[in-house]
N, C-alpha and C. Protein backbone atom coordinates (compact mmCIF):
# COMPACT_ATOMS: atom_id res chain seq x y z
N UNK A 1 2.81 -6.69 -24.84
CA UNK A 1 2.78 -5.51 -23.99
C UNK A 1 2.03 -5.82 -22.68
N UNK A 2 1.26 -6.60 -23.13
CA UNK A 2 0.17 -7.22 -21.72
C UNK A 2 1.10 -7.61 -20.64
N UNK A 3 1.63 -8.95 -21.50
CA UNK A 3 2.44 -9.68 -20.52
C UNK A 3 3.77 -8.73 -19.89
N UNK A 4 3.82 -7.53 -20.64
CA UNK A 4 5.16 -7.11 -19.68
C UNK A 4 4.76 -6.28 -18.92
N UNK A 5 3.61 -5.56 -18.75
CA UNK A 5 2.83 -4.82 -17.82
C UNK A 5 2.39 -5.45 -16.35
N UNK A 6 2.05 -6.94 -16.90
CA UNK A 6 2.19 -7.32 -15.49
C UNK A 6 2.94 -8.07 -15.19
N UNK A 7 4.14 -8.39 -15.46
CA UNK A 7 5.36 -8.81 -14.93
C UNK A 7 5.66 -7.24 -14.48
N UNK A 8 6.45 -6.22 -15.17
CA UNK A 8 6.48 -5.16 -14.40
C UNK A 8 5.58 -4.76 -12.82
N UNK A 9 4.05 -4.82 -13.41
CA UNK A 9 3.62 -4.34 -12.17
C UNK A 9 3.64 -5.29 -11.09
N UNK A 10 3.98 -6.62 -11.34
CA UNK A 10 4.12 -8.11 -10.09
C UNK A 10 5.57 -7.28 -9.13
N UNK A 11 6.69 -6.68 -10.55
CA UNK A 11 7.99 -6.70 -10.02
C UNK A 11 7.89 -5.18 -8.78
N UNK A 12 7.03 -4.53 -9.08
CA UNK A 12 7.17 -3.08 -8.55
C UNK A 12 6.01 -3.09 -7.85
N UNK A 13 4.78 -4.05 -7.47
CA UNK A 13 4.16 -4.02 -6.34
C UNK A 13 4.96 -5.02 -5.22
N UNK A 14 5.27 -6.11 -5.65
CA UNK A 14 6.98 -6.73 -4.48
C UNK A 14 7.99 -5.59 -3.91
N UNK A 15 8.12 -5.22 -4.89
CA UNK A 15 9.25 -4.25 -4.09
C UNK A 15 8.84 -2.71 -3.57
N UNK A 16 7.36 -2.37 -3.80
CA UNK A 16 7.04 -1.75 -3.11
C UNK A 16 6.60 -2.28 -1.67
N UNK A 17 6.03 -3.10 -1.38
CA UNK A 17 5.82 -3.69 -0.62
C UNK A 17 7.07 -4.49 0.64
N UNK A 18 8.24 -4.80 0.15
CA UNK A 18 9.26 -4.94 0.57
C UNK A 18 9.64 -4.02 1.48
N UNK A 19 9.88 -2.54 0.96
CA UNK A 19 10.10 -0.92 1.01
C UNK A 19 9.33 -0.55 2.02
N UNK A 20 8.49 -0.96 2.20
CA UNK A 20 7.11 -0.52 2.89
C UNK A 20 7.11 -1.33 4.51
N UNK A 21 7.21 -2.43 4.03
CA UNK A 21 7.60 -3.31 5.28
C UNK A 21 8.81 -2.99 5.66
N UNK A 22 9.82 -2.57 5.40
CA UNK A 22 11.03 -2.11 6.30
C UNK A 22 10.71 -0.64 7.18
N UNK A 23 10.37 0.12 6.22
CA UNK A 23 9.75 1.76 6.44
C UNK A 23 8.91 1.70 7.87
N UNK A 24 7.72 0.80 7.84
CA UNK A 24 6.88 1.23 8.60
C UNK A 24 6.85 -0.02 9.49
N UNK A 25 7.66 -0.88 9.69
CA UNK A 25 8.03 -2.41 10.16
C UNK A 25 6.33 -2.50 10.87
N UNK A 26 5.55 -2.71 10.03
CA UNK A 26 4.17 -3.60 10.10
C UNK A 26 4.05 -4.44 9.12
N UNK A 27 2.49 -5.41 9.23
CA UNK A 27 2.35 -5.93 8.42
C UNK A 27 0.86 -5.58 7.63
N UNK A 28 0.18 -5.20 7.84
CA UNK A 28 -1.22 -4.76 7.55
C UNK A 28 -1.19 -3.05 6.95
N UNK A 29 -0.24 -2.53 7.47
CA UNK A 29 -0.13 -1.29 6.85
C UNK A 29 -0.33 -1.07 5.67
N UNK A 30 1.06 -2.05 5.39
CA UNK A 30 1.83 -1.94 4.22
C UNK A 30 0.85 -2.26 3.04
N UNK A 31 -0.02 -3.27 3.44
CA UNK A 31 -0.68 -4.37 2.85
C UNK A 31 -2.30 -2.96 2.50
N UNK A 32 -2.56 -2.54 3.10
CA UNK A 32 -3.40 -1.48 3.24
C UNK A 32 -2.91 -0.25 1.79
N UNK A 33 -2.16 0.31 2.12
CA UNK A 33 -1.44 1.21 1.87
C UNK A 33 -1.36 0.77 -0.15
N UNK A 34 -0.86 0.02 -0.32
CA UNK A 34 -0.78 -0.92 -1.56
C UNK A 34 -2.01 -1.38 -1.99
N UNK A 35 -2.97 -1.57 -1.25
CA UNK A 35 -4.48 -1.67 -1.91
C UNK A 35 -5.14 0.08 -2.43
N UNK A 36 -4.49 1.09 -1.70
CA UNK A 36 -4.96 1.99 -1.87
C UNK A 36 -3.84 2.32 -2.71
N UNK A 37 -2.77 2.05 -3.29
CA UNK A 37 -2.04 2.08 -4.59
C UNK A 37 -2.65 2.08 -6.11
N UNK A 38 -3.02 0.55 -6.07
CA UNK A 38 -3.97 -0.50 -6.76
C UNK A 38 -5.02 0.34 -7.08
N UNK A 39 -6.17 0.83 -6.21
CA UNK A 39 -6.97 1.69 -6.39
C UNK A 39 -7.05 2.79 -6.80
N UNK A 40 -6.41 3.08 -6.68
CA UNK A 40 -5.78 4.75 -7.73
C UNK A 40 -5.40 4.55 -8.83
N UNK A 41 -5.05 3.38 -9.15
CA UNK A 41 -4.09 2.87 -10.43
C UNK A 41 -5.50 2.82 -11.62
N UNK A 42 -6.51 1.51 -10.99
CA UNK A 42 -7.45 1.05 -11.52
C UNK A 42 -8.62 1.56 -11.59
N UNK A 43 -9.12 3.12 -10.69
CA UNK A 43 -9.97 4.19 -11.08
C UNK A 43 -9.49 5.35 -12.26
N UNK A 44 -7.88 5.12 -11.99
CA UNK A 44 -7.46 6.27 -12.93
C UNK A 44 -7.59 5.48 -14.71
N UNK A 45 -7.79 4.21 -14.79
CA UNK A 45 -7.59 3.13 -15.87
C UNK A 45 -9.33 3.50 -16.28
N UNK A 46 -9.81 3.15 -15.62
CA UNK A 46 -11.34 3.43 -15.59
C UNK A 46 -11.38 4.26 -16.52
N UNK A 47 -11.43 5.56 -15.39
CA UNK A 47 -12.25 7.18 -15.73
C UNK A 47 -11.65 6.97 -17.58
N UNK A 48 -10.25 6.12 -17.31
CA UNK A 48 -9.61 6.79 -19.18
C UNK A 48 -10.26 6.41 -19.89
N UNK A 49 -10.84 5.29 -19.74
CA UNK A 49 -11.23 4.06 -20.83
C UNK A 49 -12.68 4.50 -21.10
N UNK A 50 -13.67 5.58 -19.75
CA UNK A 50 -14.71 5.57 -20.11
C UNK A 50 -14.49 6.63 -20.99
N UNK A 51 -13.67 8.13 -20.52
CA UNK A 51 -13.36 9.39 -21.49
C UNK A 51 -12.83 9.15 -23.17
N UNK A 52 -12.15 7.98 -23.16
CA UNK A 52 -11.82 8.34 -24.39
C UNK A 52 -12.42 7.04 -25.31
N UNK A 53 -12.62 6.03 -24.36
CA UNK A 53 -13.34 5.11 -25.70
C UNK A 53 -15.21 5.35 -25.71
N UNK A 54 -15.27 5.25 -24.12
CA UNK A 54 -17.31 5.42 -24.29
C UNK A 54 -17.26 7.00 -24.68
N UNK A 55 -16.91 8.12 -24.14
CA UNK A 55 -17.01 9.41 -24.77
C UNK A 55 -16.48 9.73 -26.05
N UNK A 56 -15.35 9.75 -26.27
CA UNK A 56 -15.10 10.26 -27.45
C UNK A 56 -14.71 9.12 -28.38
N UNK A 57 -14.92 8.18 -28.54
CA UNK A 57 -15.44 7.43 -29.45
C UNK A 57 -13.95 6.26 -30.04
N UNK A 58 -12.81 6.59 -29.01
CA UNK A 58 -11.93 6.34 -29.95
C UNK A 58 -11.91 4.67 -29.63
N UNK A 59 -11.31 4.09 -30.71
CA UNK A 59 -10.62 2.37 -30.30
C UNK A 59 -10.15 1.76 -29.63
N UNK A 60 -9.68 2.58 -28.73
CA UNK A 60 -8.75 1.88 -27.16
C UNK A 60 -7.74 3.14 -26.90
N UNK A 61 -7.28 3.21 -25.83
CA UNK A 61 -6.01 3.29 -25.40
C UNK A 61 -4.95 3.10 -26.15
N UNK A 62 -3.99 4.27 -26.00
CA UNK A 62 -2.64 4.30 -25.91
C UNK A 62 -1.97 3.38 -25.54
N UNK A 63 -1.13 2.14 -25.77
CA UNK A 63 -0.60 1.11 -24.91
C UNK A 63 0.18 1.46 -24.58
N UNK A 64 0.87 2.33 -24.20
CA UNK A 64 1.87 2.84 -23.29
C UNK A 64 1.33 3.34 -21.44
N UNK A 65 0.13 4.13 -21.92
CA UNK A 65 -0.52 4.90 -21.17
C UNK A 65 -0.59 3.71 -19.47
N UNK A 66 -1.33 2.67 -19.97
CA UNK A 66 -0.92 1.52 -18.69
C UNK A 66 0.09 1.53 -17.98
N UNK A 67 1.17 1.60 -18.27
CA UNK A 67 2.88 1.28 -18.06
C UNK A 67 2.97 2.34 -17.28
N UNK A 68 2.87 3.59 -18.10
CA UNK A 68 3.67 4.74 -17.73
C UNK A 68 2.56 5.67 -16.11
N UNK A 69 1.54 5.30 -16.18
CA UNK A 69 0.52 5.83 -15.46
C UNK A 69 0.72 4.86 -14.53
N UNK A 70 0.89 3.70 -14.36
CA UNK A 70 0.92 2.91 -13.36
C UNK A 70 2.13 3.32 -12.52
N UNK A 71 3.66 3.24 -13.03
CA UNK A 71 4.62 3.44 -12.45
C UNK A 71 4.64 4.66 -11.85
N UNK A 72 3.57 5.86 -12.71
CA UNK A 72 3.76 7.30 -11.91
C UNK A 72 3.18 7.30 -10.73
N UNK A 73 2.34 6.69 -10.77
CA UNK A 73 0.97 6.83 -9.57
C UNK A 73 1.34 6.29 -8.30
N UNK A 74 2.19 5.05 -8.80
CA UNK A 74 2.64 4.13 -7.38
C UNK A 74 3.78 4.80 -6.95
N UNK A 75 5.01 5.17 -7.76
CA UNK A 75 5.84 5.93 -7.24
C UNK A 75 5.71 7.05 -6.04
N UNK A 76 4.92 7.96 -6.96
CA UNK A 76 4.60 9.43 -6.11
C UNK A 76 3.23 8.84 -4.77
N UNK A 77 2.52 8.23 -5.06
CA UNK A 77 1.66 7.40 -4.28
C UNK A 77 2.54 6.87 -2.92
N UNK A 78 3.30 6.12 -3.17
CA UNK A 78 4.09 5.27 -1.95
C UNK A 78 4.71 6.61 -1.63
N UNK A 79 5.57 7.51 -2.15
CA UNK A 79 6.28 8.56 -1.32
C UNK A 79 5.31 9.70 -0.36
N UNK A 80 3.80 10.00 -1.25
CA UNK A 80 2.87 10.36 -0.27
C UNK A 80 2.81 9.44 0.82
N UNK A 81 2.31 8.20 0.86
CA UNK A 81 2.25 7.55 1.72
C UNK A 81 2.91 7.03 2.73
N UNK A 82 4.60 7.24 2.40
CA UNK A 82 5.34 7.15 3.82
C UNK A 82 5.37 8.32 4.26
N UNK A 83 5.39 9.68 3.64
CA UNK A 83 5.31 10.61 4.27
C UNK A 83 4.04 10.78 5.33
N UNK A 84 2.95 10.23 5.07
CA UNK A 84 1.97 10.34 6.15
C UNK A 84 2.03 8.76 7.26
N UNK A 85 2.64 8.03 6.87
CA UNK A 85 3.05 7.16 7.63
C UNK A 85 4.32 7.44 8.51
N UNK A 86 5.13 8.07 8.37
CA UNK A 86 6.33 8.81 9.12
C UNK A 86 5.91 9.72 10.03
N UNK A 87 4.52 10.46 9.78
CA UNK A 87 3.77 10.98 11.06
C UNK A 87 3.27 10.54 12.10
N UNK A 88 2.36 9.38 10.88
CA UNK A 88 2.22 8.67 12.24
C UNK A 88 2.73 7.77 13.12
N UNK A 89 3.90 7.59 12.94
CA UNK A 89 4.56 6.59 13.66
C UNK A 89 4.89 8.15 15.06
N UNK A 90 4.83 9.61 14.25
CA UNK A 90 5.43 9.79 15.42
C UNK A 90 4.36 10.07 17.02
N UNK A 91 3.40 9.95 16.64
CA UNK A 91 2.31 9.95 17.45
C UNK A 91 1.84 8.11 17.96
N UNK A 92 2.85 7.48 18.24
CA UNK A 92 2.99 6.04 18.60
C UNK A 92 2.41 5.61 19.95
N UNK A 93 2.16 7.10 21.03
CA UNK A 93 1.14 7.15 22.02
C UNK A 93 -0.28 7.21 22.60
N UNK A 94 -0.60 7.67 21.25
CA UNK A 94 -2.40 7.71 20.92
C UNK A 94 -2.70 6.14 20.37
N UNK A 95 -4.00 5.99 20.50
CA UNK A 95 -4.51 4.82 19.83
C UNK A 95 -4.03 5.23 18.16
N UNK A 96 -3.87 4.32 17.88
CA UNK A 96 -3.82 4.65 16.02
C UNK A 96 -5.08 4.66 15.53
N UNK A 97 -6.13 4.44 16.00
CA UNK A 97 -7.25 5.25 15.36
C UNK A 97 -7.15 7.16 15.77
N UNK A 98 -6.80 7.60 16.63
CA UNK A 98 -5.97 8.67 16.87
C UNK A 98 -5.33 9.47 16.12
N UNK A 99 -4.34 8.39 15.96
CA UNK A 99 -2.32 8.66 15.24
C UNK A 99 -3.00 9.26 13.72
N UNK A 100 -3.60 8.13 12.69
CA UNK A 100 -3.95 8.23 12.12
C UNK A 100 -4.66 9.54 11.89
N UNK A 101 -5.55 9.82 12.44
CA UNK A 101 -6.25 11.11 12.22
C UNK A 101 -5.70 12.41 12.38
N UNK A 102 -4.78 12.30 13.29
CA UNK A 102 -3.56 13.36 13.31
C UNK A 102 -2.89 13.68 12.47
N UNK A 103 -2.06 12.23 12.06
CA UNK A 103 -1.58 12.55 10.78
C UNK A 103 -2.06 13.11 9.47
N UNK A 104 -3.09 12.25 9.39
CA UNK A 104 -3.35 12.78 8.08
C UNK A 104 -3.93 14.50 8.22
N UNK A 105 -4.46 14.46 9.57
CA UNK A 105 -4.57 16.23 9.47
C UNK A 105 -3.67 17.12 9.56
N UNK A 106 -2.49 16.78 10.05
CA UNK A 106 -0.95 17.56 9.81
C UNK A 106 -0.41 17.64 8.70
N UNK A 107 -0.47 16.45 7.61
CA UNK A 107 -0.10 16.09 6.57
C UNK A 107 -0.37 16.48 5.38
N UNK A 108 -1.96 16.35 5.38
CA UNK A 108 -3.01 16.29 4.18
C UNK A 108 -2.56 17.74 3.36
N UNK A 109 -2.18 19.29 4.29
CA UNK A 109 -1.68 20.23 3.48
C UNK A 109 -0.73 20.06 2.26
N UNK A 110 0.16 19.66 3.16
CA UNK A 110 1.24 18.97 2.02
C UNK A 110 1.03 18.01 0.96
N UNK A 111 0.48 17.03 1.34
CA UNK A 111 -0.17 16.42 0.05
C UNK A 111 -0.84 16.89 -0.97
N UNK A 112 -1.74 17.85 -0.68
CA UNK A 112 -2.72 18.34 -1.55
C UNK A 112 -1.94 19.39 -2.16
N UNK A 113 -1.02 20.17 -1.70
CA UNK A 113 -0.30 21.06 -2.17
C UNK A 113 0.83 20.80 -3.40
N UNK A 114 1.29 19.37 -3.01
CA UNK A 114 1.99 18.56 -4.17
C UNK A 114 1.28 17.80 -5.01
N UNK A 115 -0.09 17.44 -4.79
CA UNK A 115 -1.08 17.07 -5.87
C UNK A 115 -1.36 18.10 -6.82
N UNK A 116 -2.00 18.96 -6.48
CA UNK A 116 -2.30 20.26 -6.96
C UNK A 116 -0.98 20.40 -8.22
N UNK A 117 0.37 20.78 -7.69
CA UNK A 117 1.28 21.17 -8.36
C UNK A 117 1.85 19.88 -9.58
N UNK A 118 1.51 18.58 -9.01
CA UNK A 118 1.83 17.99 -10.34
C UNK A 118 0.74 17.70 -10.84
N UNK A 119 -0.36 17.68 -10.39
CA UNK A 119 -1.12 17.53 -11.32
C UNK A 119 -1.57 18.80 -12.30
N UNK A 120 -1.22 20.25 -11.76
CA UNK A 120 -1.01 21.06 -13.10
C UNK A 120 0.30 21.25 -14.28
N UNK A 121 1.17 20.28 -13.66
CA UNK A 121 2.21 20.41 -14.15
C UNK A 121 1.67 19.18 -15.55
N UNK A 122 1.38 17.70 -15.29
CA UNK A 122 0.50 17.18 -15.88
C UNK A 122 -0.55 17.62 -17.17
N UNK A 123 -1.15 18.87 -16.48
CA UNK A 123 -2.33 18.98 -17.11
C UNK A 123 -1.50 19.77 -18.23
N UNK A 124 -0.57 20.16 -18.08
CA UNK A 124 -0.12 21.11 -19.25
C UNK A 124 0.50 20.11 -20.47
N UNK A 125 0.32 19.24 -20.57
CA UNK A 125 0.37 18.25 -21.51
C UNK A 125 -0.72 17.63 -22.42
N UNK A 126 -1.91 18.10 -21.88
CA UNK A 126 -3.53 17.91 -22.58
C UNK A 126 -3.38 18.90 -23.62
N UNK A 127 -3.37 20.19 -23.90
CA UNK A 127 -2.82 20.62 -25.14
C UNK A 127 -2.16 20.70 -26.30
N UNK A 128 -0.85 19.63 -26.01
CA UNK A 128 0.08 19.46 -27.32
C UNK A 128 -1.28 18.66 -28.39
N UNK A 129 -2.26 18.25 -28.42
CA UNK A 129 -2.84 17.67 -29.09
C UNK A 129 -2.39 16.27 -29.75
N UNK A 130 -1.30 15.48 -28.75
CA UNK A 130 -0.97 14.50 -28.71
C UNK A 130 -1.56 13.34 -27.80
N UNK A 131 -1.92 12.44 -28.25
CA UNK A 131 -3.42 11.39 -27.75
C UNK A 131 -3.12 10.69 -26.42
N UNK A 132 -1.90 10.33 -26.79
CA UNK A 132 -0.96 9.77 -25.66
C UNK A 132 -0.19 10.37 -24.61
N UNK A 133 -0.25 11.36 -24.73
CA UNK A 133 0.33 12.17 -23.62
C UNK A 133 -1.38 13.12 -22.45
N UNK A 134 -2.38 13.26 -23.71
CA UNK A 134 -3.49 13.82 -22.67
C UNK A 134 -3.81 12.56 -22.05
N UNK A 135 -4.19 10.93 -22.82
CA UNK A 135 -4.18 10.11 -21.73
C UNK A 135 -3.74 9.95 -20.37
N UNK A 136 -1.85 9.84 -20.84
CA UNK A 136 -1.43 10.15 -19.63
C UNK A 136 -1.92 10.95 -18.72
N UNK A 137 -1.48 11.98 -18.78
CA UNK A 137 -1.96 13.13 -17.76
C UNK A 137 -3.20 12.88 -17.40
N UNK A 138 -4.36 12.17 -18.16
CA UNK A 138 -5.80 12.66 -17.41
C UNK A 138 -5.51 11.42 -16.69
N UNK A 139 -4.94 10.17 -16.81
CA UNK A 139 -4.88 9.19 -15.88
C UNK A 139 -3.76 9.28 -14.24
N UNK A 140 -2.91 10.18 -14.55
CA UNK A 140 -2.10 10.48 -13.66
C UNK A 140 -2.63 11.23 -12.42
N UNK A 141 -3.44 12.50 -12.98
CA UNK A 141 -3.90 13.50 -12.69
C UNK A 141 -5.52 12.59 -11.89
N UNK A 142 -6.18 11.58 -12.55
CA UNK A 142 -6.95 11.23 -11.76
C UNK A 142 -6.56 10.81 -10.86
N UNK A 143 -5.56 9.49 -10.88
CA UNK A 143 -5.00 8.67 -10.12
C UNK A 143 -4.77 9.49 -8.57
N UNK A 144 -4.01 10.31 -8.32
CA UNK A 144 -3.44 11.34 -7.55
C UNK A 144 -4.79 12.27 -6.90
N UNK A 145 -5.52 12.18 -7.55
CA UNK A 145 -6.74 13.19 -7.17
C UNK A 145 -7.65 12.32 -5.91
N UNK A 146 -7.73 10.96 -6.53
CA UNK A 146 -7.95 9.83 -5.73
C UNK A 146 -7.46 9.50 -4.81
N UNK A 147 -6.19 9.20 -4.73
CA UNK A 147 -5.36 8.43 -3.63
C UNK A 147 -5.27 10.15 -2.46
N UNK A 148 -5.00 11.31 -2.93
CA UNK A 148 -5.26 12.18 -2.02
C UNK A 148 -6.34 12.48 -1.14
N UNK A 149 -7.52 12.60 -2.06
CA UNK A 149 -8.97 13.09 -1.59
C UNK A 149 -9.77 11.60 -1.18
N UNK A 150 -9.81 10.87 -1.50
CA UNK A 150 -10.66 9.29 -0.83
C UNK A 150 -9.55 8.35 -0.04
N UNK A 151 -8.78 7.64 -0.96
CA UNK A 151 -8.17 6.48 -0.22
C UNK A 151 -6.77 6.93 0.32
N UNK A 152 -6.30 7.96 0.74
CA UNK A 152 -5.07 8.32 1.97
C UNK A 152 -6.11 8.91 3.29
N UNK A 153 -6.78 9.58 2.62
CA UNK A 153 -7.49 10.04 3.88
C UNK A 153 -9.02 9.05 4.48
N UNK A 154 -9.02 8.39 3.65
CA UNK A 154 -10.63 8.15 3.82
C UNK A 154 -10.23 6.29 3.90
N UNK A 155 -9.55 5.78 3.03
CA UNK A 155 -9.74 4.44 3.42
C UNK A 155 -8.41 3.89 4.11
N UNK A 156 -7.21 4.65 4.16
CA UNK A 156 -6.19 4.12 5.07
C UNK A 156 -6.71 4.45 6.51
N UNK A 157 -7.06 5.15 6.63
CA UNK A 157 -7.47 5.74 8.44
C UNK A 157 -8.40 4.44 8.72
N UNK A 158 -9.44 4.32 7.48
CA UNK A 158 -10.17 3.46 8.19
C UNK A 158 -9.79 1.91 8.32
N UNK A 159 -8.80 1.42 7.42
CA UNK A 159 -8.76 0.03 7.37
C UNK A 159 -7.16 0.24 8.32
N UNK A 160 -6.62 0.83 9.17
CA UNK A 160 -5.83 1.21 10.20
C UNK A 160 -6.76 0.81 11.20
N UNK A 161 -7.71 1.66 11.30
CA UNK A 161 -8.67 1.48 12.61
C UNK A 161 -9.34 0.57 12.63
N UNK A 162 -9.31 -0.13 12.03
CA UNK A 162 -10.32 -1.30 11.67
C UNK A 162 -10.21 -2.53 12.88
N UNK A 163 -8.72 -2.93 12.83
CA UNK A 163 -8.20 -3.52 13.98
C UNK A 163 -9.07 -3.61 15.10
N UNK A 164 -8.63 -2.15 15.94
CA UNK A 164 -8.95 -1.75 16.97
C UNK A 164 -11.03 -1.74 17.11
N UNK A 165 -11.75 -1.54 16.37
CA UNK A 165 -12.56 -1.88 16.10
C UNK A 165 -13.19 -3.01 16.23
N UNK A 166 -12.57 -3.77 15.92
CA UNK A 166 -13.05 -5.03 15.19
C UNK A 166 -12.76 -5.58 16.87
N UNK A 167 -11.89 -5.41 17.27
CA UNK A 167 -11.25 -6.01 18.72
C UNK A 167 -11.80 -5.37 20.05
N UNK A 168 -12.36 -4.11 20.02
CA UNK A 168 -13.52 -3.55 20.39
C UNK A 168 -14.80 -4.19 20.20
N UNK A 169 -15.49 -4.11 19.06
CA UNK A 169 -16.66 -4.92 18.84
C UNK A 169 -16.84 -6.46 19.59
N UNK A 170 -15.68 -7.17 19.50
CA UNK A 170 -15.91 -8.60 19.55
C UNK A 170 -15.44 -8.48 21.33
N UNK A 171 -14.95 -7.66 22.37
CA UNK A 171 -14.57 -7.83 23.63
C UNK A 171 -16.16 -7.40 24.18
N UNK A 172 -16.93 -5.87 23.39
CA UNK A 172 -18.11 -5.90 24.11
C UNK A 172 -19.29 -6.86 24.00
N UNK A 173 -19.12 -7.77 22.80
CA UNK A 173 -20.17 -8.79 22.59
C UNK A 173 -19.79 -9.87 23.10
N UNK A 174 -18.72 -10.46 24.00
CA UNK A 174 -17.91 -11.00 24.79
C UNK A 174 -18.59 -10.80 26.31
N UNK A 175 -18.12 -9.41 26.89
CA UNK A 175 -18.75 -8.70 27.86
C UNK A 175 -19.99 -8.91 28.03
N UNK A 176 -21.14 -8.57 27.17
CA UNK A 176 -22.62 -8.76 26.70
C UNK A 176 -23.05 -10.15 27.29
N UNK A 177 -22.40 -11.04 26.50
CA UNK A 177 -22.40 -12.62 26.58
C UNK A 177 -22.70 -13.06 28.19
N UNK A 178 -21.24 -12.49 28.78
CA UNK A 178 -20.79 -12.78 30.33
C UNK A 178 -22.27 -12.07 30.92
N UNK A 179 -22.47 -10.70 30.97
CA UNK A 179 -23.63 -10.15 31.74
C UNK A 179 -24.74 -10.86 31.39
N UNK A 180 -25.10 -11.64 30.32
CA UNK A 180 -26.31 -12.04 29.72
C UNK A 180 -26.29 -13.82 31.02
N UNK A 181 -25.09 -14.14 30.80
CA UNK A 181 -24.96 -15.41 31.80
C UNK A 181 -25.04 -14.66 33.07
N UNK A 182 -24.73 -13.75 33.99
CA UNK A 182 -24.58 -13.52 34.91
C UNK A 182 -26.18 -13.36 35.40
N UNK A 183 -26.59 -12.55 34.19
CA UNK A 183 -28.24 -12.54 34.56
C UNK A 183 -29.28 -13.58 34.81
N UNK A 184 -28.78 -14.90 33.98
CA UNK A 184 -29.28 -15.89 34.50
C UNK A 184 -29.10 -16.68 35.85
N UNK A 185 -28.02 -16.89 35.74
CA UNK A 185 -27.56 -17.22 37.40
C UNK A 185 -27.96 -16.84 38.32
């Protein structure tokens, strides 16, 4: 089951990534965007493992719960994510430290509004008193809670802007340099 979980997830982070690079024809985006995939995947793996094996005491995980939580998260994950990437491409005149912030403030309604709704749609599955299905859902339901509220809004904007930053930082310590020689002269 191991080994087909990550052959699966090798096959469906490639071709998300593929998808992604046509969509938003960058290269760092995409690459961004897919770390904040990953991260939703592997906090929502977390929170499960601490709720149901350190809290309630049980032996492990559902082995399904991996599979099926992974494919949900990245799915609905990447379709949030071009949707706020389709914004910002359309604001292609602002700095993208800008674009970015626009977007996601035009956007973020909608996201949260379709988080909200599947993740109660989700939650109504913690009741059947079936082990494997509240897994699911509490891992889905985290996953999504995450990639909405921290890493769409909070770490794509920033590792977007980062660039521009970084190329900022290193032109005024550049600048600095030159005035620091000029002062000697």
């Amino acid at each position: 089951m191991s080994r087909d979980l990550n052959k699966a997830t090798a096959i469906v982070i490639i071709g998300v990534l593929l998808v992604l690079f046509l969509v938003i024809r960058s290269f760092w985006t995409p690459v961004f965007i897919t770390a904040s995939l990953l991260g939703a995947y592997y906090t929502a793996m977390f929170i499960i493992n601490y709720i149901f094996i350190d809290w309630l005491g049980y032996a492990g995980i559902s082995s399904f719960v991996p599979f099926f939580s992974f494919i949900i998260i990245v799915a609905l994950g990447v379709d949030y994510s071009i949707f706020l990437m389709m914004r910002y491409k359309e604001y292609q005149h602002l700095s993208p430290k800008e674009a970015i912030v626009l977007a996601s403030r035009n956007t973020g309604g909608v996201i949260i509004s379709a988080v909200i709704i599947l993740g109660g749609t989700f939650a109504t599955l913690m009741p059947s008193g079936i082990i494997l299905l509240g897994e699911l859902a509490i891992a889905v339901i985290t996953g999504l809670v995450v990639l909405c509220f921290i890493l769409l809004p909070v770490f794509l904007p920033a590792m977007i802007a980062l660039p521009e930053a970084l190329a900022h930082l290193f032109s005024r310590k550049r600048e600095d340099e030159l005035s620091l020689e000029e002062k000697v002269i």
